[in-house]
C-alpha atoms as a PDB file:
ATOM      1  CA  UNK A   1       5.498 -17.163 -11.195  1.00  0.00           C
ATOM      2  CA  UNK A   2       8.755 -16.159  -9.624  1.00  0.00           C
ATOM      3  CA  UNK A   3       9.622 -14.528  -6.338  1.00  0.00           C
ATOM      4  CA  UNK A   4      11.745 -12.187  -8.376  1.00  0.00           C
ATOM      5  CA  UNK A   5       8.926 -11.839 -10.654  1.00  0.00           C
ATOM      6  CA  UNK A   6       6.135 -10.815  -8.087  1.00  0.00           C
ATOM      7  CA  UNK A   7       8.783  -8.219  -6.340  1.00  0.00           C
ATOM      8  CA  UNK A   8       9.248  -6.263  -9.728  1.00  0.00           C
ATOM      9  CA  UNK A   9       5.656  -6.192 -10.394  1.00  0.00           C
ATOM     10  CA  UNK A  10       5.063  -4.984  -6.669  1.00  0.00           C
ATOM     11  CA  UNK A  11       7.921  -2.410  -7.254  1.00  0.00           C
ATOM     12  CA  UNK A  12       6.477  -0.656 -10.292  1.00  0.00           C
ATOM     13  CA  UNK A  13       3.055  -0.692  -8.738  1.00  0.00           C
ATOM     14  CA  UNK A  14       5.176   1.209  -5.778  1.00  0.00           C
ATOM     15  CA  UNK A  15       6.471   3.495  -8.689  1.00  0.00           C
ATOM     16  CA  UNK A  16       3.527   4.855  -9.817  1.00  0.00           C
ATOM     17  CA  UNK A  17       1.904   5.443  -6.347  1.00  0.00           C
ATOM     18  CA  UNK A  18       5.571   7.565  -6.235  1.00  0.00           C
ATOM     19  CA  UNK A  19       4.580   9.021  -9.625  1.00  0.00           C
ATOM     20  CA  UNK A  20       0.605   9.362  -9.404  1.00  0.00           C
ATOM     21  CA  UNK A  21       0.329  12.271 -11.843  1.00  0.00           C
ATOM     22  CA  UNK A  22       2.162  10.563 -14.614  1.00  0.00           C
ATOM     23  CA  UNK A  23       0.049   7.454 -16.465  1.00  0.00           C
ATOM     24  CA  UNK A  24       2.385   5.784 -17.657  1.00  0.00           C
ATOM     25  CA  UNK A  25       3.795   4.341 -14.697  1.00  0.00           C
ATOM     26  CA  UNK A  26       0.694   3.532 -13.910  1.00  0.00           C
ATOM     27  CA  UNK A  27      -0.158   1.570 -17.090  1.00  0.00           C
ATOM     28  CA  UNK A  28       3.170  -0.224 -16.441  1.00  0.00           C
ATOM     29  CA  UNK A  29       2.231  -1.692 -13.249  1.00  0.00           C
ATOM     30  CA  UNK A  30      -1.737  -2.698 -13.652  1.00  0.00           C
ATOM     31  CA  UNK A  31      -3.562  -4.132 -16.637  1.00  0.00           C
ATOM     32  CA  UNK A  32      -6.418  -1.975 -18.075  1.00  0.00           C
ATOM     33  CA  UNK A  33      -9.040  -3.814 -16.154  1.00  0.00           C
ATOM     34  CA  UNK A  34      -7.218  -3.366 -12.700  1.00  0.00           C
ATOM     35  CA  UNK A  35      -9.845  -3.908  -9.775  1.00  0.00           C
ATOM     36  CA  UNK A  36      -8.453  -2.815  -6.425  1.00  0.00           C
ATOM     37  CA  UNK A  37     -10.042  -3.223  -2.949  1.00  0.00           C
ATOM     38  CA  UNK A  38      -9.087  -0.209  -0.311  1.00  0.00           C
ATOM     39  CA  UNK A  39      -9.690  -2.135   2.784  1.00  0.00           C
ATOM     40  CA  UNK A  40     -10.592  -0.289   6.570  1.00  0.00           C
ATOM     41  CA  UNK A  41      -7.698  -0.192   8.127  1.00  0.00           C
ATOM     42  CA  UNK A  42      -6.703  -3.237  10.352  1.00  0.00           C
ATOM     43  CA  UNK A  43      -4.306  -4.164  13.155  1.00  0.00           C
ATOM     44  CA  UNK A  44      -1.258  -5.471  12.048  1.00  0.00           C
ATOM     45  CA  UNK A  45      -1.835  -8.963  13.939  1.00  0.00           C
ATOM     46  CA  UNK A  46      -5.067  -9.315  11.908  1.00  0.00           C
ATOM     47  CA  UNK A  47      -3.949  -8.792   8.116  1.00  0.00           C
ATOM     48  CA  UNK A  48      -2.712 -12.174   7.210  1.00  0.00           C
ATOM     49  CA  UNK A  49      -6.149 -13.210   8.006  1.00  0.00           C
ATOM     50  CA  UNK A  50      -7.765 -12.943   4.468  1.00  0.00           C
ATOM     51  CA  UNK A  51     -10.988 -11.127   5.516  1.00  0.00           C
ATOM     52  CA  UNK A  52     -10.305  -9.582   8.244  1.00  0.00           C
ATOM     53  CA  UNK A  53     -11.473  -6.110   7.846  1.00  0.00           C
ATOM     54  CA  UNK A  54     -14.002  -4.862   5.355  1.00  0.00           C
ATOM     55  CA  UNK A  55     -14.088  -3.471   1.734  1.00  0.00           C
ATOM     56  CA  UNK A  56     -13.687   0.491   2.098  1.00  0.00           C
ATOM     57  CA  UNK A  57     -13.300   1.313  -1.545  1.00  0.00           C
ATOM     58  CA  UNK A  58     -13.548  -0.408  -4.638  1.00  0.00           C
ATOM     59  CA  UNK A  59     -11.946   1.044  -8.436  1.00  0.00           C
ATOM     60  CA  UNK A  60     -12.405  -1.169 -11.618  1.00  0.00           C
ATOM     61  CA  UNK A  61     -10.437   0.169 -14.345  1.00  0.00           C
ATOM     62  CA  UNK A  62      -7.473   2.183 -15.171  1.00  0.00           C
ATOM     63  CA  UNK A  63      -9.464   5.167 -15.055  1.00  0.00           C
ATOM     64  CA  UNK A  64     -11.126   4.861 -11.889  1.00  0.00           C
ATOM     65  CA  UNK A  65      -7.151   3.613 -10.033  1.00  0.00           C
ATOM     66  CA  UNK A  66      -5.876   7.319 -11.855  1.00  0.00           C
ATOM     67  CA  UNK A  67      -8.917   9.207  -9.996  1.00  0.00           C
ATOM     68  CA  UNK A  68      -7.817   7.102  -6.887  1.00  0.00           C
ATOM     69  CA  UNK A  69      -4.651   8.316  -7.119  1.00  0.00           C
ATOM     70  CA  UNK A  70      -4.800  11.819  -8.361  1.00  0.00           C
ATOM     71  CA  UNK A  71      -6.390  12.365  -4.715  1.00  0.00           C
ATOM     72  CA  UNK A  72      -2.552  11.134  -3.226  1.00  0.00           C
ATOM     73  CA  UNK A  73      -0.858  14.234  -1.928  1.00  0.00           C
ATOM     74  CA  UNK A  74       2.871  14.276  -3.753  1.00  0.00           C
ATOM     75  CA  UNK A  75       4.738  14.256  -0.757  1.00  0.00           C
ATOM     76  CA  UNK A  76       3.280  11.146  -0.177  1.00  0.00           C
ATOM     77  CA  UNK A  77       5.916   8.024  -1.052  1.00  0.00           C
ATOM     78  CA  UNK A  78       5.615   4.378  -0.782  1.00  0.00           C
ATOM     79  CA  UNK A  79       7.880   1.907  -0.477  1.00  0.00           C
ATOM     80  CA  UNK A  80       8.345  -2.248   0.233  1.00  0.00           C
ATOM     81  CA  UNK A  81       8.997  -3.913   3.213  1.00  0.00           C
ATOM     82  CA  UNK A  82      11.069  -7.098   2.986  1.00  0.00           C
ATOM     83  CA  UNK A  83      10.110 -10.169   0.321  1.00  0.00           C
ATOM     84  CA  UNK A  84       6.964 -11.219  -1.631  1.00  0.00           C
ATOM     85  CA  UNK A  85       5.474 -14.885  -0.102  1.00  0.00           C
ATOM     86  CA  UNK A  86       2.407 -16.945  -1.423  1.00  0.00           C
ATOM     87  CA  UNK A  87      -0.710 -16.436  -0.916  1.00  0.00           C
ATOM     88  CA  UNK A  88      -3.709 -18.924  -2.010  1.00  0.00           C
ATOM     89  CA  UNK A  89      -3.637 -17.828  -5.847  1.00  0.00           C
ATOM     90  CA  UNK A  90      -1.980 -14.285  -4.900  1.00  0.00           C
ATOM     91  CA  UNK A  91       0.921 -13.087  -3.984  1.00  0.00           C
ATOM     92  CA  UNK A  92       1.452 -10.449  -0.451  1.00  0.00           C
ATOM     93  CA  UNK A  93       4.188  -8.219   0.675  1.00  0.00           C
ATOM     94  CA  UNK A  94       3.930  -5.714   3.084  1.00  0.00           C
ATOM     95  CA  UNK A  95       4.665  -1.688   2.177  1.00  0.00           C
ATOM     96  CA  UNK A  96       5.438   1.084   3.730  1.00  0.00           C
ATOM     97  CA  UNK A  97       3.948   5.014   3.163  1.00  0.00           C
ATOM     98  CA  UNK A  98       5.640   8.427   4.325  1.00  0.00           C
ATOM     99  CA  UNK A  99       4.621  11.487   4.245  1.00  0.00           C
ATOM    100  CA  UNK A 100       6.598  14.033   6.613  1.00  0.00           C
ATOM    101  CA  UNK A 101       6.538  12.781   9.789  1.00  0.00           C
ATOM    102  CA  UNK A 102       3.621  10.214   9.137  1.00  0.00           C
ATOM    103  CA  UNK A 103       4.775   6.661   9.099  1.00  0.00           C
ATOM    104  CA  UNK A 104       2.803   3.692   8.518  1.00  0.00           C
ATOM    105  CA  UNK A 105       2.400   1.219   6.029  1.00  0.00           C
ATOM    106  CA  UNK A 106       0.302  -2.599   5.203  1.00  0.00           C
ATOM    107  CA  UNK A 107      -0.216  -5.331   2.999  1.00  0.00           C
ATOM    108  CA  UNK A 108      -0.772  -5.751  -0.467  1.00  0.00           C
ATOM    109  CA  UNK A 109      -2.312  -8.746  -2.150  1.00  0.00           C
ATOM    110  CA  UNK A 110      -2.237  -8.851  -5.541  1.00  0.00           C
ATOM    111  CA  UNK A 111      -2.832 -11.617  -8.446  1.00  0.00           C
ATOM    112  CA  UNK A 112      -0.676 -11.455 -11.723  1.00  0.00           C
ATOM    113  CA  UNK A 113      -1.394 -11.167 -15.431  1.00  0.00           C
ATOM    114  CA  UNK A 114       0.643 -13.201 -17.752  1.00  0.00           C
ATOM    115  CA  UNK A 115       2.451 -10.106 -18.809  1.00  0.00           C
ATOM    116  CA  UNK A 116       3.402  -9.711 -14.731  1.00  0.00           C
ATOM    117  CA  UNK A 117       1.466  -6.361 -14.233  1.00  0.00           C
ATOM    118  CA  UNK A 118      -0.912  -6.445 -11.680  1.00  0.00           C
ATOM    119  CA  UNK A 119      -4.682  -7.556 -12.276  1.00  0.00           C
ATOM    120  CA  UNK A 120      -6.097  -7.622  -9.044  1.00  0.00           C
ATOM    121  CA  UNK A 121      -4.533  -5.566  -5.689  1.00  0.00           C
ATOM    122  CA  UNK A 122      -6.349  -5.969  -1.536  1.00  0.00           C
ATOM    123  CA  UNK A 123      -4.722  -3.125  -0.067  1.00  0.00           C
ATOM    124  CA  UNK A 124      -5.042  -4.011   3.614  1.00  0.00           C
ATOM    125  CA  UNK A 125      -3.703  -0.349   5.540  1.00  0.00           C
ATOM    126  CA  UNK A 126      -2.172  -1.012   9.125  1.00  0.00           C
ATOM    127  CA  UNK A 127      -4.181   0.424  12.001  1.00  0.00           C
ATOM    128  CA  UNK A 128      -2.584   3.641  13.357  1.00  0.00           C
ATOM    129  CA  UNK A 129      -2.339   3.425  17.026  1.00  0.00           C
ATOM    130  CA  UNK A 130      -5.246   4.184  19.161  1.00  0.00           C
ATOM    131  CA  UNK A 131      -2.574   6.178  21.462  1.00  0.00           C
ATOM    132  CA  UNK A 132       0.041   8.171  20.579  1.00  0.00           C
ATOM    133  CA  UNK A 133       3.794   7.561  22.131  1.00  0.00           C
ATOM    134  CA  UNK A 134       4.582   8.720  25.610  1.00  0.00           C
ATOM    135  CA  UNK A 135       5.247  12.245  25.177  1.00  0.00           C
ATOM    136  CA  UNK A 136       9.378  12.989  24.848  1.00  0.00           C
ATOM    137  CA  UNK A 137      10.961  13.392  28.299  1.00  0.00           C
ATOM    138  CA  UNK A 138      14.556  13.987  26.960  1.00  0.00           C
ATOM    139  CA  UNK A 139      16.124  16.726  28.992  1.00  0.00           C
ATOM    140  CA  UNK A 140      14.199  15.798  32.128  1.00  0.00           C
ATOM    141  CA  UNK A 141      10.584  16.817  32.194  1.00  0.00           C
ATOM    142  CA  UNK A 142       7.679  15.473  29.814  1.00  0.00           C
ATOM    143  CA  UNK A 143       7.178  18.014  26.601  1.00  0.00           C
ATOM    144  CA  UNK A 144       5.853  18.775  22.970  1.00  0.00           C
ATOM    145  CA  UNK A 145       7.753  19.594  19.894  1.00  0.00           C
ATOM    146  CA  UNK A 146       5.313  21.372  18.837  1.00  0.00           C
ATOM    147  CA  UNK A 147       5.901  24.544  17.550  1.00  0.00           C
END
């Protein structure tokens, strides 16, 4: 299978995370008998390791992925990070989520169906940091932008 192939079928899957509360975009990027892994989330230096952090959350099935979804909040959006490479008999890229002022992102790895929807998806989160950033000290003295 293609590069260019593996990229689209990433990039729908992307679309209906984008569009959770509409099926169809769903049913375009996953076969009916979709099985996805929700793995713990891992440190970014650990995730090419295949293993490396545990099964959180299993869904078999088209309905059980819509359930998974329906729980997204819409102002949630995905996107892709960069190109699709090998891996073993599945494919990886790394994505990216948003949601206001959240930032973070992972790695997928998915296998194909001959049709080039997805029949099998590891979603590996990144770790958020154990610490947050220094607080801003623009202006002179440490502060929060909190309101």
């Amino acid at each position: 299978m293609s590069v260019e192939v593996v990229h689209t079928a990433f990039q729908r899957f992307v679309e209906a995370l984008n569009r959770a509360r509409e099926p169809h975009a769903l049913r375009a990027a996953v076969i009916d008998d979709i099985q996805i892994d929700r793995h713990a989330p891992t440190a970014r230096s650990a995730l090419r390791e295949v293993g490396a952090a545990p099964v959180a959350e299993s869904f078999a099935g088209i309905a059980e992925v819509e359930r998974w979804l329906a729980r997204t909040p819409p102002a949630v959006r995905f996107g892709l990070t960069g190109a699709a490479w090998p891996d073993g008999d599945a494919w990886g890229i790394e994505y990216t989520i948003d949601a206001g002022e959240f930032h973070n992102g992972g790695i997928w790895r998915a296998r194909l169906a001959a049709d080039g929807r997805i029949a099998f998806l590891s979603h590996h989160p990144f770790a958020l940091r154990d610490e947050p950033d220094a607080p801003p000290t623009h202006g002179g003295s440490p502060h929060t932008h909190d309101r």
